[in-house]
Structure formats: C-alpha cells, structure tokens
N, C-alpha and C. Protein backbone atom coordinates (compact mmCIF):
# COMPACT_ATOMS: atom_id res chain seq x y z
N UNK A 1 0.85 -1.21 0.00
CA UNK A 1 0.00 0.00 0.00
C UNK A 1 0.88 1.25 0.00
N UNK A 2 0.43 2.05 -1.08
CA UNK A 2 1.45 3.06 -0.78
C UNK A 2 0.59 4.48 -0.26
N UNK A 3 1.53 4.97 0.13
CA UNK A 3 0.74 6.81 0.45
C UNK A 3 0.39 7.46 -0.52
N UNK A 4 1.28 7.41 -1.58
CA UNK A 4 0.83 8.36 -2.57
C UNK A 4 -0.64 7.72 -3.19
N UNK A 5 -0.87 6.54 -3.47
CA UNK A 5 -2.02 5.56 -3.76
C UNK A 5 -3.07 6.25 -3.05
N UNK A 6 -3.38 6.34 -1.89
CA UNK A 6 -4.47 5.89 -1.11
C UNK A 6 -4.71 7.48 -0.93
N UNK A 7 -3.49 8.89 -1.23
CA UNK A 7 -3.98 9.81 -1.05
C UNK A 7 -4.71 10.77 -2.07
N UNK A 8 -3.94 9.92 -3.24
CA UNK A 8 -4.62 10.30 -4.80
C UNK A 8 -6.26 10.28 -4.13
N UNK A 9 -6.53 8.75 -4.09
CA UNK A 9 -7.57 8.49 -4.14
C UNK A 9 -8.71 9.12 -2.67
N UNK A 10 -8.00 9.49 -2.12
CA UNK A 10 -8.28 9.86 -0.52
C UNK A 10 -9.09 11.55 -0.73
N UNK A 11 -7.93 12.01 -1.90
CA UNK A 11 -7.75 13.19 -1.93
C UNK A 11 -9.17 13.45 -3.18
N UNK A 12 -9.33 12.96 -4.14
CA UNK A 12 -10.72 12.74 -5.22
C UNK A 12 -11.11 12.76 -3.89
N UNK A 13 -11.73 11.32 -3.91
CA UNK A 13 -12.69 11.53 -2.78
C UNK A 13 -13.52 12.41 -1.69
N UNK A 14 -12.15 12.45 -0.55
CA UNK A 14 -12.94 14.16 0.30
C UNK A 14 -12.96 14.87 -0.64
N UNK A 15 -12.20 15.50 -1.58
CA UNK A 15 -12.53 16.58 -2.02
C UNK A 15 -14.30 16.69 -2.51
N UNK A 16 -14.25 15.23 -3.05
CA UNK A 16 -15.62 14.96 -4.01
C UNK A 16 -16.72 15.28 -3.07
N UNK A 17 -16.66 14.44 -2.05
CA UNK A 17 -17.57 14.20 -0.89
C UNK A 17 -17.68 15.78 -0.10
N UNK A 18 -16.21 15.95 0.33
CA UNK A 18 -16.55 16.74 1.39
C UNK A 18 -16.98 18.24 0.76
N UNK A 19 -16.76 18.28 -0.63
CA UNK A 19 -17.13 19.79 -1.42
C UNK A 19 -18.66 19.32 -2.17
C-alpha cells in the first residue's frame, strides 16, 4: 500500500464528498 495511492484516491474523494 502506498501513500501516494491511497492519497490520490483519498484526496478525489474528500474533495468529491466533502465539497
């Protein structure tokens, strides 16, 4: 598992969700 992986996807995400 990497960090950059999970924050790409971390980072879509909240952004998606939390905006």
């Amino acid at each position: 598992m990497s960090a950059d992986g999970w924050i790409k996807k971390g980072r879509l995400r909240k952004c998606s969700s939390e905006d």
